[in-house]
N, C-alpha and C. Protein backbone atom coordinates (compact mmCIF):
# COMPACT_ATOMS: atom_id res chain seq x y z
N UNK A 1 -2.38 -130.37 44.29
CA UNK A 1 -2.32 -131.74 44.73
C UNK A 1 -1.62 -132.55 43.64
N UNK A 2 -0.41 -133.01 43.72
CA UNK A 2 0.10 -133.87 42.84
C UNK A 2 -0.44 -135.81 42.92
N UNK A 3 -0.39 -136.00 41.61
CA UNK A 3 -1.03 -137.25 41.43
C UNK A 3 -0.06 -137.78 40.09
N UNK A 4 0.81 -138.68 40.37
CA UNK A 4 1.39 -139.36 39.35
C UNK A 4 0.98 -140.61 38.73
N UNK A 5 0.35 -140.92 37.44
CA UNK A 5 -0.12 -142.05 37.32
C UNK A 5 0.60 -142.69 36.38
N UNK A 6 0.92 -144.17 36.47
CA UNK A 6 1.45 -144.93 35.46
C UNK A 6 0.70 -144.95 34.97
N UNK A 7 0.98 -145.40 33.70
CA UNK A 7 0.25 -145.88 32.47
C UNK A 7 0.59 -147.34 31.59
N UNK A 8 -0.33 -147.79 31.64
CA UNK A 8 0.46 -149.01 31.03
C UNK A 8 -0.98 -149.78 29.65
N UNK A 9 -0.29 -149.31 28.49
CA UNK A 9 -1.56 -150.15 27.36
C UNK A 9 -0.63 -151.15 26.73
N UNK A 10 -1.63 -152.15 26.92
CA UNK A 10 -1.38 -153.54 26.14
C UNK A 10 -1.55 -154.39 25.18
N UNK A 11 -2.79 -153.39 24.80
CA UNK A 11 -3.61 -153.89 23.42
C UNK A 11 -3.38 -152.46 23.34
N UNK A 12 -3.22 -152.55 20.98
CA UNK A 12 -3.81 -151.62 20.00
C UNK A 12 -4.98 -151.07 20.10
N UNK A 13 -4.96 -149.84 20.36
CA UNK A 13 -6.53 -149.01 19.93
C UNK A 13 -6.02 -147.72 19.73
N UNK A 14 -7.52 -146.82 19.41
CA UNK A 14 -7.01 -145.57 18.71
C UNK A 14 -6.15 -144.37 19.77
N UNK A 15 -5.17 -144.14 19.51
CA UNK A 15 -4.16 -143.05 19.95
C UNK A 15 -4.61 -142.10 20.89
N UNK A 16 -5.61 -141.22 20.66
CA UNK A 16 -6.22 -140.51 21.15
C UNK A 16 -6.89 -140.84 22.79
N UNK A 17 -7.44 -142.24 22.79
CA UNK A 17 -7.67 -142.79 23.75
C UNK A 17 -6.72 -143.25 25.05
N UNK A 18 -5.49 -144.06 24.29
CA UNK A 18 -4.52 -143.80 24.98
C UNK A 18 -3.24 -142.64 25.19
N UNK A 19 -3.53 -141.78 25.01
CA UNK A 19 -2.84 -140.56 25.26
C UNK A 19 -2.44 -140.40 27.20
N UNK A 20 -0.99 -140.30 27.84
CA UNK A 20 -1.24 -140.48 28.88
C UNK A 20 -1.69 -139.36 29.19
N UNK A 21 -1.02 -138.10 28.69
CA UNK A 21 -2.05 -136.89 29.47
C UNK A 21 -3.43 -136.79 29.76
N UNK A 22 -3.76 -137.68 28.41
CA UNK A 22 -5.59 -137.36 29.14
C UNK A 22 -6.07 -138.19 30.33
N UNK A 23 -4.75 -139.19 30.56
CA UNK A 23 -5.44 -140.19 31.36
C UNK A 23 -4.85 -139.18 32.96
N UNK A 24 -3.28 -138.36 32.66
CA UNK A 24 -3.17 -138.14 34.22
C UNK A 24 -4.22 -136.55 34.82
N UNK A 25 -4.36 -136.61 33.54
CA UNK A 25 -5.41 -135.11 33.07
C UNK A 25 -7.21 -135.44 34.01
N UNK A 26 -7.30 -136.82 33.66
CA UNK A 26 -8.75 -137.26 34.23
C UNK A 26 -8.45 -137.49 35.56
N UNK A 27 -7.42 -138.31 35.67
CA UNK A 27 -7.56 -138.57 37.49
C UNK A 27 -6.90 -137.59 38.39
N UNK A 28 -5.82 -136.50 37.72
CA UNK A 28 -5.79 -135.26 38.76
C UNK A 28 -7.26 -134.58 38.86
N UNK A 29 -7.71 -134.38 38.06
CA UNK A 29 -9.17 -133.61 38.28
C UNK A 29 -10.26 -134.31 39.09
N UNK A 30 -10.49 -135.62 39.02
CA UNK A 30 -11.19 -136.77 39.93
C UNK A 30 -10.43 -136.43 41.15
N UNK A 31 -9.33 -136.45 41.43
CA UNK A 31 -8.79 -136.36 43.23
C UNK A 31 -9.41 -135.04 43.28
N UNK A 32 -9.21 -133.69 42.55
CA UNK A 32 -9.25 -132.71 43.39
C UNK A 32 -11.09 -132.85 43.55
N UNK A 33 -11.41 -133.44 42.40
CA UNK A 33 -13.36 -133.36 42.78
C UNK A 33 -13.34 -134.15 43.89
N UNK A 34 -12.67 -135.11 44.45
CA UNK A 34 -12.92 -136.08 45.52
C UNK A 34 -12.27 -135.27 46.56
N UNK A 35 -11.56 -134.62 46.69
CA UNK A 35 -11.10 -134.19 47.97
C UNK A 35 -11.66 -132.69 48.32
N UNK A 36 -12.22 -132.44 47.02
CA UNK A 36 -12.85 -130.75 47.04
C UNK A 36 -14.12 -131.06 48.17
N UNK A 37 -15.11 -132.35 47.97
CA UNK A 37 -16.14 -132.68 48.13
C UNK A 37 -15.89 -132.73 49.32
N UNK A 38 -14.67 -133.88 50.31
CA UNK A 38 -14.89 -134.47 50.99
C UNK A 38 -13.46 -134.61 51.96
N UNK A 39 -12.88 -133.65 52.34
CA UNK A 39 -11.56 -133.53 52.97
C UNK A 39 -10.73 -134.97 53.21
N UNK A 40 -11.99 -135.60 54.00
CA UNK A 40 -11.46 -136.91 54.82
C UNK A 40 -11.20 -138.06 53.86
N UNK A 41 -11.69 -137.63 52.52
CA UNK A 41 -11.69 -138.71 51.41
C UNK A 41 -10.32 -139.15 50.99
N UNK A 42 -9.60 -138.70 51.54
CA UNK A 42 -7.80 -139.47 51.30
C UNK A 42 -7.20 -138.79 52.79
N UNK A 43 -6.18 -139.82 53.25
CA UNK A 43 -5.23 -139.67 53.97
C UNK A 43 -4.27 -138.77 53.23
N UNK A 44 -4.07 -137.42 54.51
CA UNK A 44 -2.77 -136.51 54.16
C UNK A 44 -1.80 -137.29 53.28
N UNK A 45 -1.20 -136.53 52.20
CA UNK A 45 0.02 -137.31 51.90
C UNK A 45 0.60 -136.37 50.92
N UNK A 46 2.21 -136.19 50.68
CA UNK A 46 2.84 -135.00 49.83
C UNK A 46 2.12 -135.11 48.33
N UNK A 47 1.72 -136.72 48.15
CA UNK A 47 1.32 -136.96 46.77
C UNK A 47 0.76 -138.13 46.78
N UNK A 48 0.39 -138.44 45.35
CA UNK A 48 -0.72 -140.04 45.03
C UNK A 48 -0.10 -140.12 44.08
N UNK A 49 -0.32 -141.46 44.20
CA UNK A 49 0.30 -142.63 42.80
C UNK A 49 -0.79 -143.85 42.44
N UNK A 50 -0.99 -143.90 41.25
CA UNK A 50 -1.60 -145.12 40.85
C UNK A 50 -1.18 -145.89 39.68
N UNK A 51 -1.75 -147.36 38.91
CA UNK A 51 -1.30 -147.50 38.22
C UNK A 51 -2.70 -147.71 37.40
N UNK A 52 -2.35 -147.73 36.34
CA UNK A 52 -3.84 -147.83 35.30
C UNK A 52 -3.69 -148.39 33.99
N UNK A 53 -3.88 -149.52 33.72
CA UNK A 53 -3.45 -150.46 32.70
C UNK A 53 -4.54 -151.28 31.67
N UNK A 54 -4.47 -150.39 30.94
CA UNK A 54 -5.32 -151.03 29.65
C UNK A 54 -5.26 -152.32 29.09
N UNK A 55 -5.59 -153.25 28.72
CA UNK A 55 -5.57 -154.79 28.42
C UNK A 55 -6.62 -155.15 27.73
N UNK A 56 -6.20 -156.61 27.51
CA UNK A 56 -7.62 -157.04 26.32
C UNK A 56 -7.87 -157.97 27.57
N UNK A 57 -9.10 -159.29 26.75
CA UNK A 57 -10.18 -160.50 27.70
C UNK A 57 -9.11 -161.30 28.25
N UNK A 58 -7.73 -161.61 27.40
CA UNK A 58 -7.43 -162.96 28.34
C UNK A 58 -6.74 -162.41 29.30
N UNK A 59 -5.95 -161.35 29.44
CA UNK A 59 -4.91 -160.67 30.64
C UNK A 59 -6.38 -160.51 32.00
N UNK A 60 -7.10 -159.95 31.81
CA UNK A 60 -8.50 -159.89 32.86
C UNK A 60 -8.60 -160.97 33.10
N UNK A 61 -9.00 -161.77 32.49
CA UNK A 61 -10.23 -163.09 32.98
C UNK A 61 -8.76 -164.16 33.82
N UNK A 62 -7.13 -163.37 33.34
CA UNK A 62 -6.79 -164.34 34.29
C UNK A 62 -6.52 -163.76 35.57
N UNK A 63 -6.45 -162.52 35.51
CA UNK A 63 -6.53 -161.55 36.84
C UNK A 63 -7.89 -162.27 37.65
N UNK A 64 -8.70 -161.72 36.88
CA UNK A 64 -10.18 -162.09 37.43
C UNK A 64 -10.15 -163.59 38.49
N UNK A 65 -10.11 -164.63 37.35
CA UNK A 65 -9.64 -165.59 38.55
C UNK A 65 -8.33 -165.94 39.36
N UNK A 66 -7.68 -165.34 38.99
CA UNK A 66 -6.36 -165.40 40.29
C UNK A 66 -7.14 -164.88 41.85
N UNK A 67 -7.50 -163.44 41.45
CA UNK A 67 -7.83 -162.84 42.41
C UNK A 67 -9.51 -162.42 42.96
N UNK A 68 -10.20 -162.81 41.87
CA UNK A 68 -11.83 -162.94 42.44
C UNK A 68 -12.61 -164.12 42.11
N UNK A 69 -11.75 -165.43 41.70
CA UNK A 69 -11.76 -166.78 41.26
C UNK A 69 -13.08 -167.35 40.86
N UNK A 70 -13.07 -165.86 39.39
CA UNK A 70 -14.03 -165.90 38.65
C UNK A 70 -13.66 -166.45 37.40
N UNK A 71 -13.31 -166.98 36.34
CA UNK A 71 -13.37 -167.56 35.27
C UNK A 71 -13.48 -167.00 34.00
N UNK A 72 -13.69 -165.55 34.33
CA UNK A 72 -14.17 -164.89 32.64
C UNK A 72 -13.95 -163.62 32.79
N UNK A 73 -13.77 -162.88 32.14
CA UNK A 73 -13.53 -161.84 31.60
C UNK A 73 -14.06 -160.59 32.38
N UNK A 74 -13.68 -159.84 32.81
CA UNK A 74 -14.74 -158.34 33.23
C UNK A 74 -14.37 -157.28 33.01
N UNK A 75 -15.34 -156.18 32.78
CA UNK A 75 -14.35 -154.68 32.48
C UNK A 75 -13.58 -154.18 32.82
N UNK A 76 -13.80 -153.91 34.43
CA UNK A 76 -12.50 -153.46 35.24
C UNK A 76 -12.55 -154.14 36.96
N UNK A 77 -11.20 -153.93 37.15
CA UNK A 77 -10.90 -154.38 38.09
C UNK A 77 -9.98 -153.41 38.56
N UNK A 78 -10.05 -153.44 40.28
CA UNK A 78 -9.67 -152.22 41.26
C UNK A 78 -8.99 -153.28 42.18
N UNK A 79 -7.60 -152.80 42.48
CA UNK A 79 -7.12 -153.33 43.71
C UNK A 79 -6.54 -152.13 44.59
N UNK A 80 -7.39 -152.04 45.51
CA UNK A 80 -6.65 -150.66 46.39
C UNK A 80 -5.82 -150.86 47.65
N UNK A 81 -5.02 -150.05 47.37
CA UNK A 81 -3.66 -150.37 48.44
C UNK A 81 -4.02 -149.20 49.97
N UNK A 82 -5.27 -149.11 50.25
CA UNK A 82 -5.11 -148.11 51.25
C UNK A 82 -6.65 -148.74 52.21
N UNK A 83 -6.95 -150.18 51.94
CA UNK A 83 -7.23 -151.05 52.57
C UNK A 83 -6.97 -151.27 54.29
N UNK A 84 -5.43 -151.32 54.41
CA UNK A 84 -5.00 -151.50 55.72
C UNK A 84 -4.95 -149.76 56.36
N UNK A 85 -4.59 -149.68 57.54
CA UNK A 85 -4.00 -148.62 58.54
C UNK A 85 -2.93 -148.31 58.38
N UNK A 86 -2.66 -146.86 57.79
CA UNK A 86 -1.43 -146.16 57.55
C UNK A 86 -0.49 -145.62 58.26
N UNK A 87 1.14 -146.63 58.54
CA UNK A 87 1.83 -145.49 59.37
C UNK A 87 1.65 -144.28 59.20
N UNK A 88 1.91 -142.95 60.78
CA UNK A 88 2.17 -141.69 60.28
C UNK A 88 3.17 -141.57 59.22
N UNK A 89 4.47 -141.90 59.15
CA UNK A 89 5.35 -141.51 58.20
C UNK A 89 5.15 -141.77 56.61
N UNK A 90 3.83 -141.99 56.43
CA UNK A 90 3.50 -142.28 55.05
C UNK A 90 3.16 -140.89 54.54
N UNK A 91 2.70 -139.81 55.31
CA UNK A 91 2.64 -138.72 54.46
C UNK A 91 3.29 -137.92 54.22
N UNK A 92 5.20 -138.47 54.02
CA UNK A 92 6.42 -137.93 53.97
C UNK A 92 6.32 -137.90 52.47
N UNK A 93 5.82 -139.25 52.23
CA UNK A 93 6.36 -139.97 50.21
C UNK A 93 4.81 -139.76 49.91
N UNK A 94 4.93 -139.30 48.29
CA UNK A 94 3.64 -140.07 47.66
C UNK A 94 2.99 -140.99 48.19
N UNK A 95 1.46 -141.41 48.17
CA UNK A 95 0.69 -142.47 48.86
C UNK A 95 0.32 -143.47 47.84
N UNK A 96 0.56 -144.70 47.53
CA UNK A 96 0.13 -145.18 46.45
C UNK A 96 -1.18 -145.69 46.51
N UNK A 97 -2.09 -145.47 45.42
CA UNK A 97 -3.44 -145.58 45.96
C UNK A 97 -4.22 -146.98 45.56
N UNK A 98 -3.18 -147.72 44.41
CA UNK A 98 -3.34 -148.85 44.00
C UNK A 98 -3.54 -149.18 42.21
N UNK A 99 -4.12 -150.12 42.34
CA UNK A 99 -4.05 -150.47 40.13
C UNK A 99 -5.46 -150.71 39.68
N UNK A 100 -5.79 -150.03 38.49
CA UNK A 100 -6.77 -150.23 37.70
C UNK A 100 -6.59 -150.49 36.44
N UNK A 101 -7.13 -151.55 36.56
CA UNK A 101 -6.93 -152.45 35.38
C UNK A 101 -8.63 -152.63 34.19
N UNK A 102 -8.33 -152.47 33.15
CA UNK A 102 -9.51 -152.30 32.72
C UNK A 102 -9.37 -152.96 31.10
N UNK A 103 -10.28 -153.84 30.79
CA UNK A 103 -10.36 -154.29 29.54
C UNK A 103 -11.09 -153.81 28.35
N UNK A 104 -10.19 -153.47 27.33
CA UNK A 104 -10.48 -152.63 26.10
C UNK A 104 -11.02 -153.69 25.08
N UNK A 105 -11.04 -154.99 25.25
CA UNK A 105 -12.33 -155.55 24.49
C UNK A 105 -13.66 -155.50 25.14
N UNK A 106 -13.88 -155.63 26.71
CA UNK A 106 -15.03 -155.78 27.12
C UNK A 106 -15.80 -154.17 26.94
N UNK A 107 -14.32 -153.45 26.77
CA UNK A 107 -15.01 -151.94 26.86
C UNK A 107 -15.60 -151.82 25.43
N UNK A 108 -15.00 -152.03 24.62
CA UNK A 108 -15.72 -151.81 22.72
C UNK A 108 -16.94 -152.61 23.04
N UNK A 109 -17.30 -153.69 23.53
CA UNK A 109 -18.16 -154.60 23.72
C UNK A 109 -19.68 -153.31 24.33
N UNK A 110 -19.48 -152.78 25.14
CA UNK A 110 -20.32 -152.28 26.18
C UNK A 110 -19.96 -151.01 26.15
N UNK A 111 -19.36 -150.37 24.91
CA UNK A 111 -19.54 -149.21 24.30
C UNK A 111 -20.58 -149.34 22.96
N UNK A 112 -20.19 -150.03 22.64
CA UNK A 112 -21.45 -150.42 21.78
C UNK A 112 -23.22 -150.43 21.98
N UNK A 113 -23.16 -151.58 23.07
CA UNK A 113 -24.46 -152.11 23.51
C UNK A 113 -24.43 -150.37 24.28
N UNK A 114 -23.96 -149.41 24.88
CA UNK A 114 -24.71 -148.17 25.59
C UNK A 114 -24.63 -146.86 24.38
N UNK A 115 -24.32 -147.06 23.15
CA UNK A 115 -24.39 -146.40 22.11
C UNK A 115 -23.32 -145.01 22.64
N UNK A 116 -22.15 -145.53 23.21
CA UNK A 116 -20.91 -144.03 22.92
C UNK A 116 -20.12 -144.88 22.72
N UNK A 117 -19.06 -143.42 22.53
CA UNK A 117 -17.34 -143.95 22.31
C UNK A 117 -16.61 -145.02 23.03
N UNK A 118 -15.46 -145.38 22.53
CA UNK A 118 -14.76 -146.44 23.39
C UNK A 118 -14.25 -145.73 24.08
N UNK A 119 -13.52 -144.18 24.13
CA UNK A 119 -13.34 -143.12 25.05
C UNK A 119 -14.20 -143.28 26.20
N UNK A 120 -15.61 -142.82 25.95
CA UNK A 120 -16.58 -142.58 27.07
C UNK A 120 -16.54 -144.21 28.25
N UNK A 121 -16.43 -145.26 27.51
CA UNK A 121 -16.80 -145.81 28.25
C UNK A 121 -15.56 -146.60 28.85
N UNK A 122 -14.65 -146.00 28.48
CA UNK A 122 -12.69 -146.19 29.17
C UNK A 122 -13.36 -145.44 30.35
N UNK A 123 -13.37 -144.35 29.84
CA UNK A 123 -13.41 -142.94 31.00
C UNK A 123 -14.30 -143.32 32.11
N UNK A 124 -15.31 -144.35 32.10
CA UNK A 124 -16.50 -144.45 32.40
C UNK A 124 -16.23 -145.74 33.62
N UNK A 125 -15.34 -146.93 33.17
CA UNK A 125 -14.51 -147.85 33.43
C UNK A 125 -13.27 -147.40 34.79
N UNK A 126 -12.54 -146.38 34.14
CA UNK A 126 -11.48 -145.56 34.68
C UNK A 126 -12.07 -145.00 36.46
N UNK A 127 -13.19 -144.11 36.13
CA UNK A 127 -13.52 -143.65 37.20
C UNK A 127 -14.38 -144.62 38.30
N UNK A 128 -15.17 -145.77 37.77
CA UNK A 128 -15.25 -146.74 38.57
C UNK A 128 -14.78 -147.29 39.46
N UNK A 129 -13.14 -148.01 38.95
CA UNK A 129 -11.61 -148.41 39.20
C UNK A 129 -11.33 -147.21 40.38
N UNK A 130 -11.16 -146.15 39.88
CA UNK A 130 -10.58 -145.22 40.87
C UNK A 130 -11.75 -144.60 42.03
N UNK A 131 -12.96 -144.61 42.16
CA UNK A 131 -13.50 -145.26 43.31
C UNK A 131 -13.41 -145.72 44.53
N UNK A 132 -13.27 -147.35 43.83
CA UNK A 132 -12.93 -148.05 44.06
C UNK A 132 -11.73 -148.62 44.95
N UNK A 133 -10.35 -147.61 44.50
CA UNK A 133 -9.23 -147.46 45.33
C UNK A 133 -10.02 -146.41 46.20
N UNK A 134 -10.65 -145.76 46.45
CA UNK A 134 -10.42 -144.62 47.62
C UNK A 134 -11.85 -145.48 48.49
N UNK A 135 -12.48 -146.91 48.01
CA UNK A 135 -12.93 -147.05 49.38
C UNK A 135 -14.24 -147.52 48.88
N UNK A 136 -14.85 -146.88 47.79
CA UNK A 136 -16.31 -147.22 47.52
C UNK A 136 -16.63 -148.89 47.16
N UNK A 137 -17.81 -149.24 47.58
CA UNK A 137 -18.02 -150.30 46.80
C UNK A 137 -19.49 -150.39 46.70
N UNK A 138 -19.98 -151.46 46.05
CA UNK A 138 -21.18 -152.17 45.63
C UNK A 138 -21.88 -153.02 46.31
N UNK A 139 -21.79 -153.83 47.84
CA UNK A 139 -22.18 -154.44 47.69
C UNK A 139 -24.32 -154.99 47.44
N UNK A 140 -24.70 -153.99 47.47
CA UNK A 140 -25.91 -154.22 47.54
C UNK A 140 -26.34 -152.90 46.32
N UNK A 141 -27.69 -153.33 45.59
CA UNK A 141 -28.09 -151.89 44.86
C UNK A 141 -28.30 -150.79 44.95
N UNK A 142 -28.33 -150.32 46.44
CA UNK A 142 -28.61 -149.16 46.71
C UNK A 142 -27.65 -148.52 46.74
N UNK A 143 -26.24 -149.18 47.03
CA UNK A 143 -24.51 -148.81 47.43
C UNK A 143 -24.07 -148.30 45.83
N UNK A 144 -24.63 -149.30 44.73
CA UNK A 144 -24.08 -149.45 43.09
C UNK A 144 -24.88 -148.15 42.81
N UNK A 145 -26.25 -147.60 43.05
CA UNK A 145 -26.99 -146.43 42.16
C UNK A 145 -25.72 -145.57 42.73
N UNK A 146 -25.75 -145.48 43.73
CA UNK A 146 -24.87 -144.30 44.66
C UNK A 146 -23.73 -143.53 43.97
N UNK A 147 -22.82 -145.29 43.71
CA UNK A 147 -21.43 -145.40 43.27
C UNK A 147 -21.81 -144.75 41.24
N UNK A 148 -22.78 -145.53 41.07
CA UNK A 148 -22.85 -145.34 39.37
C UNK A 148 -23.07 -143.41 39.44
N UNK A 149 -23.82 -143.02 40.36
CA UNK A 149 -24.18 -141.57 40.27
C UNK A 149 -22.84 -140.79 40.56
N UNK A 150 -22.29 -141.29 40.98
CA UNK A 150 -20.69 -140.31 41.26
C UNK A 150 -19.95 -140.77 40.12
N UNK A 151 -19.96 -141.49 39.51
CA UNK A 151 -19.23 -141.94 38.47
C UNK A 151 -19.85 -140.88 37.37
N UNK A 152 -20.95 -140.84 37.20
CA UNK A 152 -21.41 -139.94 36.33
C UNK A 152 -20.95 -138.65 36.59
N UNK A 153 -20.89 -138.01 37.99
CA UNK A 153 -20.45 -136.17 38.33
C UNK A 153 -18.80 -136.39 37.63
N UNK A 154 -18.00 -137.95 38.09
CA UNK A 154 -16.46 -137.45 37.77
C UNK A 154 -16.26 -137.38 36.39
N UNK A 155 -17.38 -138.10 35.39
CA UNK A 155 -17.03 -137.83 34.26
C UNK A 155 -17.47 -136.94 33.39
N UNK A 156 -18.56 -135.86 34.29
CA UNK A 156 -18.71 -134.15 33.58
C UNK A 156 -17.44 -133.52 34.28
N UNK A 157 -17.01 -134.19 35.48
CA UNK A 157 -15.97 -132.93 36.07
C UNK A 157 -15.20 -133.19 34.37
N UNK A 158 -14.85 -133.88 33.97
CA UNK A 158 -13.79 -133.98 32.75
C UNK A 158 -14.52 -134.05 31.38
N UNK A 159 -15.35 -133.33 31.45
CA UNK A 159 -16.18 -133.06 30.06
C UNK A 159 -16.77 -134.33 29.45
N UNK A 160 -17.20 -134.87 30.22
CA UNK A 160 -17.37 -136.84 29.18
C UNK A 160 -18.84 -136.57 29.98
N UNK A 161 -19.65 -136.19 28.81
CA UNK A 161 -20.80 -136.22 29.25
C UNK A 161 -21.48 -137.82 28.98
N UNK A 162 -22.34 -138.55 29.50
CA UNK A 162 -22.98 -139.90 29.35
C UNK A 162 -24.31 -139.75 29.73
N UNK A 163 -24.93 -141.07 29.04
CA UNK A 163 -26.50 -141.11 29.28
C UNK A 163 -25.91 -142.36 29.70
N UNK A 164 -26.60 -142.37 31.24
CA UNK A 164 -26.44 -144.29 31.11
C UNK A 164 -27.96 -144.55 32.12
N UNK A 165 -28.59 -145.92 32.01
CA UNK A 165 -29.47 -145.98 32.32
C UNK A 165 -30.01 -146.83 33.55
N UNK A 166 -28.65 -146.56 34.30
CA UNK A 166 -28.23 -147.03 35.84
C UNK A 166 -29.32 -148.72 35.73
N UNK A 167 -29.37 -149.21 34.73
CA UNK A 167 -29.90 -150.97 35.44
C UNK A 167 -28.11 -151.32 35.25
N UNK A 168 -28.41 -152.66 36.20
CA UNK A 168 -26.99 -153.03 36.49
C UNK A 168 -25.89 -153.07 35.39
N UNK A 169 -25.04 -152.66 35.31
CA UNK A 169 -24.22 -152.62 34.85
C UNK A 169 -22.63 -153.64 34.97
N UNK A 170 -22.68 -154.06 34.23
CA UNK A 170 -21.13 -155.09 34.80
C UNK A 170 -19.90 -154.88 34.84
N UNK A 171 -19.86 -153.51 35.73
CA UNK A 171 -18.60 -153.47 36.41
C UNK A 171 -17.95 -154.61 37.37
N UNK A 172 -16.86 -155.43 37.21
CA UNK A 172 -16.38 -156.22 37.94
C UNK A 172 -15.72 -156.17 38.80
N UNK A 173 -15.47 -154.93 39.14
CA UNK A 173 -14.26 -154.86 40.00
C UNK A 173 -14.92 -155.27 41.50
């Protein structure tokens, strides 16, 4: 299953973190765990595309309120492009699956307060976001344990083991 992901970092941090292989390395392995699981979980298509863009508080908080006309800052944010009804001829081209955008101050912030890496909790951020494009959401607590518990399987599928202690968490997207 091919999966091409942009990459885009905007703020300084350590190298290792932004490396793109590990990033197209995490979300080819997330599609095939998502589609291994669940056939119907993506529309046929020759390929997937996303974009995934690292940033600091003020690039977010103005996303944030442009588009959820919130005022401040949040970890990540998901805009998924597979929202509407897909012509057939879309599974000629790559499918684009949409942008995740995620903030690397709020992440040091709330890597801290859950005692891991700024890695773990990118990775942690990352698979939220990408979710998110294939459909999941939050709106009530029982929907968020659900969503937080699959977030946890995609990030052993990629060796990022976490303790987290499922009370709410402030994912924004």
């Amino acid at each position: 299953m091919q999966l091409e992901v942009s990459i885009q970092t905007c703020v300084s941090f350590p190298e290792a973190v932004a490396a793109e292989e590990i990033w197209q390395t995490r979300f080819h392995r997330w599609l095939e765990d998502v589609s291994s699981e669940n056939a119907e979980a993506l529309p046929e298509a020759r390929g997937y595309e996303l974009s995934f863009r690292l940033t600091d508080d003020a690039e977010i908080q103005s996303l944030n309120r442009q588009y959820r006309h919130k005022d401040q800052p949040t970890d990540v944010l998901a805009f998924a492009a597979l929202e509407a009804e897909l012509p057939p001829a879309v599974a000629e081209v790559p499918l684009y699956l949409g942008d995740i955008v995620v903030s690397v101050d709020t992440a040091r912030r709330q890597a801290q307060q859950q005692g891991h890496s700024l890695e773990t909790e990118l990775t942690w951020l990352a698979a939220h976001g990408f979710l998110h494009l294939l459909g999941w959401d939050h709106p009530d607590e029982a929907s968020l344990q659900a969503m937080l518990e699959r977030q946890v399987q995609l990030l052993d599928c990629v060796g990022e083991a976490i303790a987290i202690d499922f009370s709410p968490h402030s994912s924004g997207s």
